[in-house]
Protein backbone atom coordinates (compact mmCIF):
# COMPACT_ATOMS: atom_id res chain seq x y z
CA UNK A 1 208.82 -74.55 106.43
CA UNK A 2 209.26 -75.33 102.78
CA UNK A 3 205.61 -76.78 102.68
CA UNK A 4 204.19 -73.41 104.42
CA UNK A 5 206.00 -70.97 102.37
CA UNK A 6 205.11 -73.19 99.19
CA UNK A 7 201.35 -73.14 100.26
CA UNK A 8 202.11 -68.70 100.68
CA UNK A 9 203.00 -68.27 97.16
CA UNK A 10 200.46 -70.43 95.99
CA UNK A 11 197.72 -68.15 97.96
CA UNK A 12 199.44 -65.09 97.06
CA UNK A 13 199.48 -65.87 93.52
CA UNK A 14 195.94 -66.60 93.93
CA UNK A 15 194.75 -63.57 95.36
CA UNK A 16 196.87 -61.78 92.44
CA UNK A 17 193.46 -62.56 90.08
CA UNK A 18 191.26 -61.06 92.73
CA UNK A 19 190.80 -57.45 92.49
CA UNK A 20 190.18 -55.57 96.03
CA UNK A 21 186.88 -54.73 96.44
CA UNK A 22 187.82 -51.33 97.53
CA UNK A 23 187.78 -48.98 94.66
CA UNK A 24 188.52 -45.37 95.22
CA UNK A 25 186.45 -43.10 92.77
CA UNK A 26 183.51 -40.86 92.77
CA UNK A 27 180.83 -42.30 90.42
CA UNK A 28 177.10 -41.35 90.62
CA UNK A 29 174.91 -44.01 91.89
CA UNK A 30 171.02 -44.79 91.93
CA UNK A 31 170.51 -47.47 93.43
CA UNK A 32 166.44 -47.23 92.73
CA UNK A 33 167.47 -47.91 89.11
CA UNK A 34 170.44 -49.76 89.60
CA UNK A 35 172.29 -47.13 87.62
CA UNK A 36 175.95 -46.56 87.74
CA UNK A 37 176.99 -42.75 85.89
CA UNK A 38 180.63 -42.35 85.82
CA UNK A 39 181.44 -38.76 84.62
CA UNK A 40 185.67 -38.97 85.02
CA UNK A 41 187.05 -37.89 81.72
CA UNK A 42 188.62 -40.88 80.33
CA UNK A 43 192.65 -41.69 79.60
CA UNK A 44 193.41 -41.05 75.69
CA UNK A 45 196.14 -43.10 76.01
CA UNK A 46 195.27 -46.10 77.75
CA UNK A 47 192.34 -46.44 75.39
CA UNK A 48 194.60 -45.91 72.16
CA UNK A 49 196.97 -48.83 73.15
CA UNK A 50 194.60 -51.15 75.30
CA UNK A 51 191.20 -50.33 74.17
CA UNK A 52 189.21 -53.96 75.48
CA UNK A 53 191.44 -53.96 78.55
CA UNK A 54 190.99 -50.11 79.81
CA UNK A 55 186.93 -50.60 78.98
CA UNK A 56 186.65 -54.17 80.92
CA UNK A 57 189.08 -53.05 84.07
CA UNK A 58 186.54 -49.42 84.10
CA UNK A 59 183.35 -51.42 84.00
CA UNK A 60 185.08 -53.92 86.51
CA UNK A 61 185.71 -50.84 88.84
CA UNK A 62 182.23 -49.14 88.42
CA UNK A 63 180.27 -52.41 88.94
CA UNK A 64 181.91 -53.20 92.16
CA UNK A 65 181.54 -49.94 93.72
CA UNK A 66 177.62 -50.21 92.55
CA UNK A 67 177.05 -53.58 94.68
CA UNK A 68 179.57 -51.97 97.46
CA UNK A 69 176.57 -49.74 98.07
CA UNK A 70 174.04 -52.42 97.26
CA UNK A 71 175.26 -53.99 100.32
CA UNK A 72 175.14 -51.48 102.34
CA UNK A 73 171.22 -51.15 102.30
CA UNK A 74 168.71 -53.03 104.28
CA UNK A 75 167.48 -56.49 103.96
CA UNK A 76 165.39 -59.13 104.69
CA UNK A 77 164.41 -62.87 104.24
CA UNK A 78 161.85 -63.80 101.97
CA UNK A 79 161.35 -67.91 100.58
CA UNK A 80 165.13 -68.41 102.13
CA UNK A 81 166.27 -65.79 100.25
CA UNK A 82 167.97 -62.62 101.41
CA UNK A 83 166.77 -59.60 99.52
CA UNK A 84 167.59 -55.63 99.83
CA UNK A 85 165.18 -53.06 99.52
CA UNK A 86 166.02 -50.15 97.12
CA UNK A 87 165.19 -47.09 98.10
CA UNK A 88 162.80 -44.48 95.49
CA UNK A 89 164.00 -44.42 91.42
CA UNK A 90 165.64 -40.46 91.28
CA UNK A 91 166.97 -40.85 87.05
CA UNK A 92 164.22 -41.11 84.90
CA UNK A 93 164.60 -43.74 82.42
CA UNK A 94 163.13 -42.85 79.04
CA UNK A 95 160.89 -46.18 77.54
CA UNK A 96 161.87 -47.66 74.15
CA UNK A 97 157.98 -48.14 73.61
CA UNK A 98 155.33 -46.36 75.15
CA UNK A 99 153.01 -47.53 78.41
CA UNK A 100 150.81 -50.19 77.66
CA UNK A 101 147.15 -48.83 78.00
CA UNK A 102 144.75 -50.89 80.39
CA UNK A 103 142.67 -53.06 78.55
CA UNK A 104 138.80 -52.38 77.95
CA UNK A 105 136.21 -53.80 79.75
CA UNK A 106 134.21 -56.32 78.41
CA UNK A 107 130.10 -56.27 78.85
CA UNK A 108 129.99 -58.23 81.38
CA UNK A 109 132.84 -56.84 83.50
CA UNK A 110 131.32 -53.70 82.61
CA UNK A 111 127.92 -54.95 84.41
CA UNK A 112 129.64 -56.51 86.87
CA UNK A 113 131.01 -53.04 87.72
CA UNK A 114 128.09 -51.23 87.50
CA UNK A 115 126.18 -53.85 89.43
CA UNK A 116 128.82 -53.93 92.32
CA UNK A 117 129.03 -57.72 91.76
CA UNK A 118 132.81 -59.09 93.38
CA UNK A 119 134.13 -62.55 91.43
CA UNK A 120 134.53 -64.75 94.13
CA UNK A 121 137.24 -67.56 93.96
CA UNK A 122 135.22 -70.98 93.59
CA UNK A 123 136.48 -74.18 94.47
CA UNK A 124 137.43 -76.95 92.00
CA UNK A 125 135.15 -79.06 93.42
CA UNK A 126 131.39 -79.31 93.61
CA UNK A 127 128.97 -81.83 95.99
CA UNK A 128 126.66 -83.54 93.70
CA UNK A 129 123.72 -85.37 95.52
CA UNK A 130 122.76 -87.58 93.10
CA UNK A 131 126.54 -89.70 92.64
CA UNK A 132 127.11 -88.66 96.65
CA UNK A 133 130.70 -87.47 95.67
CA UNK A 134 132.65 -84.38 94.81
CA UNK A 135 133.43 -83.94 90.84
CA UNK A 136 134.90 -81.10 89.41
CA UNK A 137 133.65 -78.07 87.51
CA UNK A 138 135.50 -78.77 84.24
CA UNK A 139 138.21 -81.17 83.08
CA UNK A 140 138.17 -85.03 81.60
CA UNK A 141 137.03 -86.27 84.78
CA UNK A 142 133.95 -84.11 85.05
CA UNK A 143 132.94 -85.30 81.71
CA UNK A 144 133.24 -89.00 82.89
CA UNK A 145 131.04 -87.82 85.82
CA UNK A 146 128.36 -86.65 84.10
CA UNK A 147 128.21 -89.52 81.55
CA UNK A 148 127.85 -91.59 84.72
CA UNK A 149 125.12 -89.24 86.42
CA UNK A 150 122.97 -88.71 82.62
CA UNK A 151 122.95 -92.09 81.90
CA UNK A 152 119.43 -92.15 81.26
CA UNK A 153 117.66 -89.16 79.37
CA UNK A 154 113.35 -88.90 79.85
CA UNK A 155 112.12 -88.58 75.90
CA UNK A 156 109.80 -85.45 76.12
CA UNK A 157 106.05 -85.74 75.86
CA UNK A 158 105.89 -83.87 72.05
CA UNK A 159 109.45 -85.51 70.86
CA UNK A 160 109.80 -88.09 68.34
CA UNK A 161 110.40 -91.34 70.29
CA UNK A 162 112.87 -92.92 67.98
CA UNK A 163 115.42 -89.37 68.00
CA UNK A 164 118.80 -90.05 69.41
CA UNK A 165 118.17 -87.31 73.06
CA UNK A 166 121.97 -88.16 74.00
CA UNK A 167 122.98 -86.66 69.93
CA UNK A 168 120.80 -84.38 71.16
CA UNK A 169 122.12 -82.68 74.00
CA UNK A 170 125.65 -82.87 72.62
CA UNK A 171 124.59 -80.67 69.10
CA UNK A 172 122.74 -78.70 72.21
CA UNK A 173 125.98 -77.82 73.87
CA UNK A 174 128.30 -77.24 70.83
CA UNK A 175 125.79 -74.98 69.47
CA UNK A 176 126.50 -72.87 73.16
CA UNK A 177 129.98 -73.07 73.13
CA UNK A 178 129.62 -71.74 69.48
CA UNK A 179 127.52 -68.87 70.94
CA UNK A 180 130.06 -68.32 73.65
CA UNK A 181 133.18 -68.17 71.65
CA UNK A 182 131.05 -65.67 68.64
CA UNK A 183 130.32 -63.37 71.66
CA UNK A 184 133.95 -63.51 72.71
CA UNK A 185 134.72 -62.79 69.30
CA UNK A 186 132.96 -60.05 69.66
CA UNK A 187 134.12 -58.55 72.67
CA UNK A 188 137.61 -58.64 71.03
CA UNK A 189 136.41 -57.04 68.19
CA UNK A 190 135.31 -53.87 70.12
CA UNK A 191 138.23 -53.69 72.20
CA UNK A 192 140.25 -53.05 69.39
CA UNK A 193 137.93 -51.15 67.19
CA UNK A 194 137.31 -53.38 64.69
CA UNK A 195 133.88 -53.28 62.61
CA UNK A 196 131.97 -57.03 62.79
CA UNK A 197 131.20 -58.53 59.38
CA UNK A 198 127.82 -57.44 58.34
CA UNK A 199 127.16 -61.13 57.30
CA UNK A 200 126.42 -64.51 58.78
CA UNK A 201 124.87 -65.13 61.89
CA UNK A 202 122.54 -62.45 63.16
CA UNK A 203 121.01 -61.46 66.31
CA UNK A 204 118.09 -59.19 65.93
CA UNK A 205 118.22 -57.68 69.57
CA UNK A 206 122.19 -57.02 68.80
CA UNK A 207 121.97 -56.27 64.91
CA UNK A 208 120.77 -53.04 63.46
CA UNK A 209 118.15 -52.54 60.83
CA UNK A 210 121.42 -51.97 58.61
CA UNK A 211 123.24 -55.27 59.43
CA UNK A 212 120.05 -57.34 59.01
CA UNK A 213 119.53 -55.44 54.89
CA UNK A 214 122.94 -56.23 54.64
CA UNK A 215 122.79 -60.05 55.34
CA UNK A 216 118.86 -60.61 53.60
CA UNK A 217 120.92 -58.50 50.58
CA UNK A 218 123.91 -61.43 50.46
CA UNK A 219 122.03 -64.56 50.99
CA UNK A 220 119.62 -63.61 48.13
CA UNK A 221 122.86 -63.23 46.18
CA UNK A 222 124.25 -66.16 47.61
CA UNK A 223 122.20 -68.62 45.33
CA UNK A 224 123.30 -70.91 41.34
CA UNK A 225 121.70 -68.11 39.87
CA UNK A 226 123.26 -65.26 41.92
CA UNK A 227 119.33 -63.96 42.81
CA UNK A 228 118.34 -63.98 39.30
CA UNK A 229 115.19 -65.67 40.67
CA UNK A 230 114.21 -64.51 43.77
CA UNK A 231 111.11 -62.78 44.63
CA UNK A 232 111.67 -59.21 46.25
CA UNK A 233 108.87 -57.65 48.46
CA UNK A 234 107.12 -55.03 47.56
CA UNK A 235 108.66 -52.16 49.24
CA UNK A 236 111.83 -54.09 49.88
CA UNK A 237 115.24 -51.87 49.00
CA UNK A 238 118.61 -53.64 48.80
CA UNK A 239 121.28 -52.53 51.05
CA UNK A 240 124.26 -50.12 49.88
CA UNK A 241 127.91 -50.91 50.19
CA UNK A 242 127.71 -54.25 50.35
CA UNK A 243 129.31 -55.11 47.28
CA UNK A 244 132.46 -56.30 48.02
CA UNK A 245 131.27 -59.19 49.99
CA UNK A 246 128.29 -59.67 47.59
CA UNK A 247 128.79 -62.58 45.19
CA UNK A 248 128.98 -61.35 41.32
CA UNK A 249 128.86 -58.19 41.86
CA UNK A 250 130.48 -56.12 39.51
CA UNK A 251 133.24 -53.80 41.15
CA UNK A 252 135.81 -51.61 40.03
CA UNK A 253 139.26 -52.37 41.82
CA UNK A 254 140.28 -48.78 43.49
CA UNK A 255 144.60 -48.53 42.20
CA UNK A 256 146.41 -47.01 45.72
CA UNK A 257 147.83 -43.41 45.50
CA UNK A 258 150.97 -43.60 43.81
CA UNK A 259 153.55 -40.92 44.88
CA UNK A 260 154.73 -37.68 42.64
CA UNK A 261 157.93 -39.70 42.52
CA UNK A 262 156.97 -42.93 41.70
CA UNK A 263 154.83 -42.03 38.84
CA UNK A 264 157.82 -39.85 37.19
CA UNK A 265 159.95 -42.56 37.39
CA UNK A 266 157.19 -44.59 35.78
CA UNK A 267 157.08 -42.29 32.44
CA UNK A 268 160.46 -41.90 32.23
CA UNK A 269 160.89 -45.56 32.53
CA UNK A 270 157.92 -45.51 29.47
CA UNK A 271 159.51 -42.77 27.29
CA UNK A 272 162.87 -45.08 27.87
CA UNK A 273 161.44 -48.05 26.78
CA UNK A 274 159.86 -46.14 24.00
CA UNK A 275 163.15 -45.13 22.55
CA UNK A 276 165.36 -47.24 23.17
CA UNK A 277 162.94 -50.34 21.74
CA UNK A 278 164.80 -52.43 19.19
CA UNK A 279 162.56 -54.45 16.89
CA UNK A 280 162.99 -58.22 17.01
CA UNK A 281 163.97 -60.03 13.74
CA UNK A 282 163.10 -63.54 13.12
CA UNK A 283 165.99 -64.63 10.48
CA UNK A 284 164.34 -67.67 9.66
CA UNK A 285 160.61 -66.04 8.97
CA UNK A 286 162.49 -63.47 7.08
CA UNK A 287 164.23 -65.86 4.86
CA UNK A 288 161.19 -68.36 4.25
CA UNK A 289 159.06 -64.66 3.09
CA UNK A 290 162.01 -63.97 0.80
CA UNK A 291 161.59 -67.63 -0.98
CA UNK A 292 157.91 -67.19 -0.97
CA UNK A 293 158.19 -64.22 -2.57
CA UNK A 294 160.69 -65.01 -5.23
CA UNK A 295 158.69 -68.29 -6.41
CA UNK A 296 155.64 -66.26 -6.90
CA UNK A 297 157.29 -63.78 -8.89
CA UNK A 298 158.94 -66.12 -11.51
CA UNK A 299 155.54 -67.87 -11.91
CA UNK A 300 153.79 -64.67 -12.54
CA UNK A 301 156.64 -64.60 -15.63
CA UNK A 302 155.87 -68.40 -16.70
CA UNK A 303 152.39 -67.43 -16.62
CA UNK A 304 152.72 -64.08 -19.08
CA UNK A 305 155.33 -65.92 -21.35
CA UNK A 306 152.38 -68.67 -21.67
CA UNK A 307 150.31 -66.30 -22.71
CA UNK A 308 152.11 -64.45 -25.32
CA UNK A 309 153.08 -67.85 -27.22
CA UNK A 310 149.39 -69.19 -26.80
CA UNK A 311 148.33 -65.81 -28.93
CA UNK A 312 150.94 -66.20 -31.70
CA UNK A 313 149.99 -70.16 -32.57
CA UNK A 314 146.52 -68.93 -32.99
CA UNK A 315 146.31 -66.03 -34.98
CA UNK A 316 149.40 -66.19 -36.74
CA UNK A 317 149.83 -62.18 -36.81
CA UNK A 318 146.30 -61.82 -38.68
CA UNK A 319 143.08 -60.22 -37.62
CA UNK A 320 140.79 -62.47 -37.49
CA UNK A 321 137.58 -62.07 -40.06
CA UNK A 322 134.39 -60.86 -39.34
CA UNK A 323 131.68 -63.05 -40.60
CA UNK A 324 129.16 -60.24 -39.53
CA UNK A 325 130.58 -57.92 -42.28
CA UNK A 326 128.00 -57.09 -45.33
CA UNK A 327 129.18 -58.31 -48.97
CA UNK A 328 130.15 -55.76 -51.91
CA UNK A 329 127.07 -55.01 -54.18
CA UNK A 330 124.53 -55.86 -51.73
CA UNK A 331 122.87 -53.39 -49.42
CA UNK A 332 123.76 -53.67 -45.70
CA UNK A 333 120.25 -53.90 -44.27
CA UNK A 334 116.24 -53.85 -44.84
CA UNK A 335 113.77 -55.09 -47.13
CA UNK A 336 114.54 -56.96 -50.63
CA UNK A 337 113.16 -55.18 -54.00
CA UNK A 338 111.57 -57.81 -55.83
């Protein structure tokens, strides 16, 4: 008896951490959007004093009565896996983002539709009658297979006997899947509205009259001498609005729009610096200037006291004579009288 009643409180205590799956409370359900709406007012008081408690025993109560009804709808086995059908979405769910749009066509989907032509799902796998086995259409192992099928290549008639046909047909292909991945390029572009360079490879039944001015117009520029040197035609013109991919052209960077804002803070940032600039003084410049200027002075008064003694020794306070001066009883000028 002890054992039993031992094993009852053990159970009961148990069962204590299991809520009831009952819960007795009106809450609006849709169960299209899996959406539980409770609208009962909430307890002030319960929240004030246990605020994570009251939130985690009201979600507790609202989830369970959400997969009560869950339950309750119809079901069915799908992969070993029992699932429930929800009925029609009634609460409209606002998006965080708007619907994706469908993407565009490309031209040959586009031709495909117009055409009525249906993709049809090919196998990975292809008979080939010359190696009398299946390979597949793409992979490692289809390259291995046609290594071993092409293992000799006929030199045409007109071809130079000693070129390399297997280099050949390689350059061949990469120049395709360059094709291929410059029209996929291009397909992008469109989708998405972006304008194709006007330079580089052209096509002249895709390019316009515009696009093919536009790349002649570059790769003339493109040269040492930046087309210094090349001959024009006669009636040739050279294409407009092209210089900002033409090299050394000279063009005038466009400043954005600044703001009414932005450019009044500017000036009074101006008219700050303006006023409140301090000049910078080099002690040591300032100093050396001061010497400089001191030493040249007192050697300007060596020199003028040099002077002034040099003109004393010499003339000894008299005029000096002048020999040119006529003598007393003689005439000063012309003719003698004989």
């Amino acid at each position: 008896m002890d054992v039993v009643k031992t094993i009852l409180e053990k159970s009961a205590k148990e069962a204590e951490k299991y809520k009831s799956v009952e819960v007795n409370k009106l809450v609006s359900i849709d169960l299209g959007a899996l959406l539980a709406e409770d609208l009962n007012p909430l307890d002030p008081g319960a929240l004030r004093s246990s605020t994570n408690d009251y939130l985690l025993n009201l979600t507790r109560d609202n989830t369970q009565l959400l997969f009560n009804q869950i339950w309750e709808l119809p079901t069915e086995r799908i992969d070993e896996a029992i699932v429930a059908k929800l009925p029609k979405q009634k609460f409209c769910l606002p998006r965080f983002k708007p619907v994706p749009r469908p993407r565009p066509l490309t031209k040959w989907e586009q031709f495909a539709k117009a055409k009525g032509i249906v993709k049809k799902k090919k196998s990975k796998l292809s008979w080939d009658e010359q190696l009398q086995k299946w390979i597949p259409l793409y992979g490692f192992k289809r390259s291995a297979a046609l290594k071993e099928k092409d293992w000799l290549i006929e030199v045409p008639q007109n071809a130079d006997p000693l070129e390399d046909q297997f280099a050949k047909k390689v350059e061949a292909k990469s120049e395709k899947v360059a094709k291929n991945e410059l029209q996929r390029l291009r397909n992008v572009a469109k989708a998405k509205n972006v304008k194709v360079p006007r330079f580089g490879l052209t096509n002249p039944e895709v390019s316009s009259a515009k696009d093919l001015q536009a790349a002649v117009t570059v790769a003339k520029s493109s040269t040492a001498s930046l087309g210094k040197f090349q001959d024009k035609l006669p009636k040739e013109k050279e294409a407009r609005g092209v210089a900002a991919i033409t090299p050394g052209a000279t063009r005038k960077r466009k400043l954005p729009p600044i703001s009414g804002q932005n450019e009044k803070n500017q000036n009074l940032n101006l008219v700050d610096e303006v006023l409140n600039k301090r000049p910078k003084i080099n002690i040591e410049k300032a100093v050396a200037r001061q010497i400089n200027d001191e030493q040249a002075q007192r050697s300007d008064e060596k020199n003028r006291t040099g002077r002034k003694k040099g003109l004393r020794k010499s003339g000894g306070g008299k005029k000096p004579k002048n020999t040119n001066r006529p003598r007393k009883g003689k005439a000063a000028g012309g003719r003698k009288r004989r």
